[in-house]
C-alpha atoms as a PDB file:
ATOM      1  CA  UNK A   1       0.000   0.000   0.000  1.00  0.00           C
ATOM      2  CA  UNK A   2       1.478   3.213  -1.197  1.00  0.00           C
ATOM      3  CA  UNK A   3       1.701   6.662   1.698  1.00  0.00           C
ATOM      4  CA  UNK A   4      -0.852   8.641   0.090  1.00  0.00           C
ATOM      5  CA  UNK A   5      -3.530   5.905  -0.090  1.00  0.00           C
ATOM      6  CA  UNK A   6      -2.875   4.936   4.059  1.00  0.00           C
ATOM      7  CA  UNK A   7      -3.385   8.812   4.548  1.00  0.00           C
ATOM      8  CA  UNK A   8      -7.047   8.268   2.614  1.00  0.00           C
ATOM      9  CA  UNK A   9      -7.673   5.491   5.345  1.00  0.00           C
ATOM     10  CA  UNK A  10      -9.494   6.236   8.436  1.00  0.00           C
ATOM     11  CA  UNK A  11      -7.628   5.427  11.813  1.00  0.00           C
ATOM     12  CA  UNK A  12      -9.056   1.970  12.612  1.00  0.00           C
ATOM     13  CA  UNK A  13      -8.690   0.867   8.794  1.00  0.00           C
ATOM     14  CA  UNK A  14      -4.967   1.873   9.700  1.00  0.00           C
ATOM     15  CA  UNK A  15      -4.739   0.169  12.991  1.00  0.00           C
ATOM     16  CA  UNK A  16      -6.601  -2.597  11.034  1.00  0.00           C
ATOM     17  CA  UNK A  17      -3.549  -2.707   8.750  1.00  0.00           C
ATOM     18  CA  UNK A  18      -1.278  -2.410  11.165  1.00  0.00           C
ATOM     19  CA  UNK A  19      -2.495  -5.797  13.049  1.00  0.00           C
ATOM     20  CA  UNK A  20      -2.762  -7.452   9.455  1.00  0.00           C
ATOM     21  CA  UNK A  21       0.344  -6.548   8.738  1.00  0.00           C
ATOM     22  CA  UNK A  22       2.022  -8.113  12.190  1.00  0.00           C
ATOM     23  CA  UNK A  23       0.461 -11.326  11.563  1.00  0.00           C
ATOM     24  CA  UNK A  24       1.844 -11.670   8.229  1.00  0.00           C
ATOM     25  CA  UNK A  25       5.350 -11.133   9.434  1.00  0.00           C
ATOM     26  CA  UNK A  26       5.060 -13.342  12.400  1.00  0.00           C
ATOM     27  CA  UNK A  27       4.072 -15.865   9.334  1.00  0.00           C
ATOM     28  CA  UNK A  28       7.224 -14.826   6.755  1.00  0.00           C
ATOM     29  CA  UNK A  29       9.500 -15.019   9.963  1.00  0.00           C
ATOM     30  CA  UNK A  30       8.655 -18.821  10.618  1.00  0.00           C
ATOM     31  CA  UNK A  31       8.922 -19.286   7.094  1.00  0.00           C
ATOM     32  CA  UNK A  32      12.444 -18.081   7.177  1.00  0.00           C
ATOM     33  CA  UNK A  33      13.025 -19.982  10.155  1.00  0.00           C
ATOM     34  CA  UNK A  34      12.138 -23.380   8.288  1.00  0.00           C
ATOM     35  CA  UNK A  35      13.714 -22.218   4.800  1.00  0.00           C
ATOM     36  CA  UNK A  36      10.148 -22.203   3.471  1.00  0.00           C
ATOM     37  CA  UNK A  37      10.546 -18.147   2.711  1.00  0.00           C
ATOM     38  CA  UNK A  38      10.933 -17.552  -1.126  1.00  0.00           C
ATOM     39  CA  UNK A  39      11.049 -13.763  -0.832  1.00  0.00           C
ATOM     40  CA  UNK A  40      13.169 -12.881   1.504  1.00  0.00           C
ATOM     41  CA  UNK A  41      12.426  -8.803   0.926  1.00  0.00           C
ATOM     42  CA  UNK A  42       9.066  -9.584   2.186  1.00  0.00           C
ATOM     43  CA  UNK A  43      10.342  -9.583   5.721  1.00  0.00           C
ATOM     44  CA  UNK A  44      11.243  -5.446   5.454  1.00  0.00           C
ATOM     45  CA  UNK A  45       8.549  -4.584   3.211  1.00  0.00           C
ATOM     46  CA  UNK A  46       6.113  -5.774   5.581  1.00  0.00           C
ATOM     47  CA  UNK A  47       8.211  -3.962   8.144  1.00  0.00           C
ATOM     48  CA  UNK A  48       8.331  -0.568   6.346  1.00  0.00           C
ATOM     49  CA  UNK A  49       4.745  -0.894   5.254  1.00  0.00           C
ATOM     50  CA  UNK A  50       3.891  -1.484   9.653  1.00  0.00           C
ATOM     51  CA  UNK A  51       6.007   1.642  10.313  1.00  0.00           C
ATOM     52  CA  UNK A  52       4.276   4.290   7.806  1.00  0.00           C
ATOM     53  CA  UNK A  53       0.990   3.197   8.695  1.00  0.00           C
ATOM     54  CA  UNK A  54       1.344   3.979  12.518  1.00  0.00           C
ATOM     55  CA  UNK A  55       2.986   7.413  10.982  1.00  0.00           C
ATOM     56  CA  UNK A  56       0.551   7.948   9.448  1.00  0.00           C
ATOM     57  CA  UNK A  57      -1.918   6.839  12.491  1.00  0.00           C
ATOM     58  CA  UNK A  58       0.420   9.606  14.892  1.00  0.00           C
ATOM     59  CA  UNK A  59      -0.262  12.499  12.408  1.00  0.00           C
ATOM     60  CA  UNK A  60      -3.956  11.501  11.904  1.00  0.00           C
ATOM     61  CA  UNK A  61      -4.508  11.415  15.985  1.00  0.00           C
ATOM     62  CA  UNK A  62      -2.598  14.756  16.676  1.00  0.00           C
ATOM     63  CA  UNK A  63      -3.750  16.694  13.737  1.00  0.00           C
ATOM     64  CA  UNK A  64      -7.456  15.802  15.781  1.00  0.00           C
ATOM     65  CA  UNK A  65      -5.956  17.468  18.992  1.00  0.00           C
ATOM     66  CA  UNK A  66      -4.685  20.366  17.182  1.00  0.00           C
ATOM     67  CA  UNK A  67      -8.109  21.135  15.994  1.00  0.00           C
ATOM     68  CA  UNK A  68     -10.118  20.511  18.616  1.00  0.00           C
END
C-alpha cells in the first residue's frame, strides 16, 4: 500500500492494517526460520509498510488534537 492511499484510510482501517500486517510477518519469519521463505524482501517490506501506517496513524490522531 502506497503513503498517500494509508493517509485516505481512516484510523481503525490503519490500525486494522497495522495488526494485518504483524500477523503476516510473524508468518514470513517462521517461514524463514524453516527455509520455506521464497522472498526474503518480504520480511522489510512488511516492516516498512507497519512503520508508515502507525505514521501515518500519529499524524492523523494529533492533527485531531490540534483542531479541537
Amino acid at each position: 500500500m502506497k503513503l498517500s492511499e494509508m493517509r485516505e484510510k481512516t484510523v481503525e482501517e490503519l490500525k486494522q492494517f497495522v495488526l494485518d500486517s504483524k500477523k503476516a510477518l510473524f508468518d514470513a519469519r517462521i517461514k524463514l526460520s524453516m527455509h520455506k521463505l521464497e522472498n526474503t524482501a518480504e520480511i522489510s517490506k512488511t516492516k516498512r509498510a507497519i512503520a508508515q501506517a502507525k505514521t501515518v496513524i500519529t499524524e492523523k490522531e494529533n492533527e485531531v488534537k490540534t483542531n479541537a
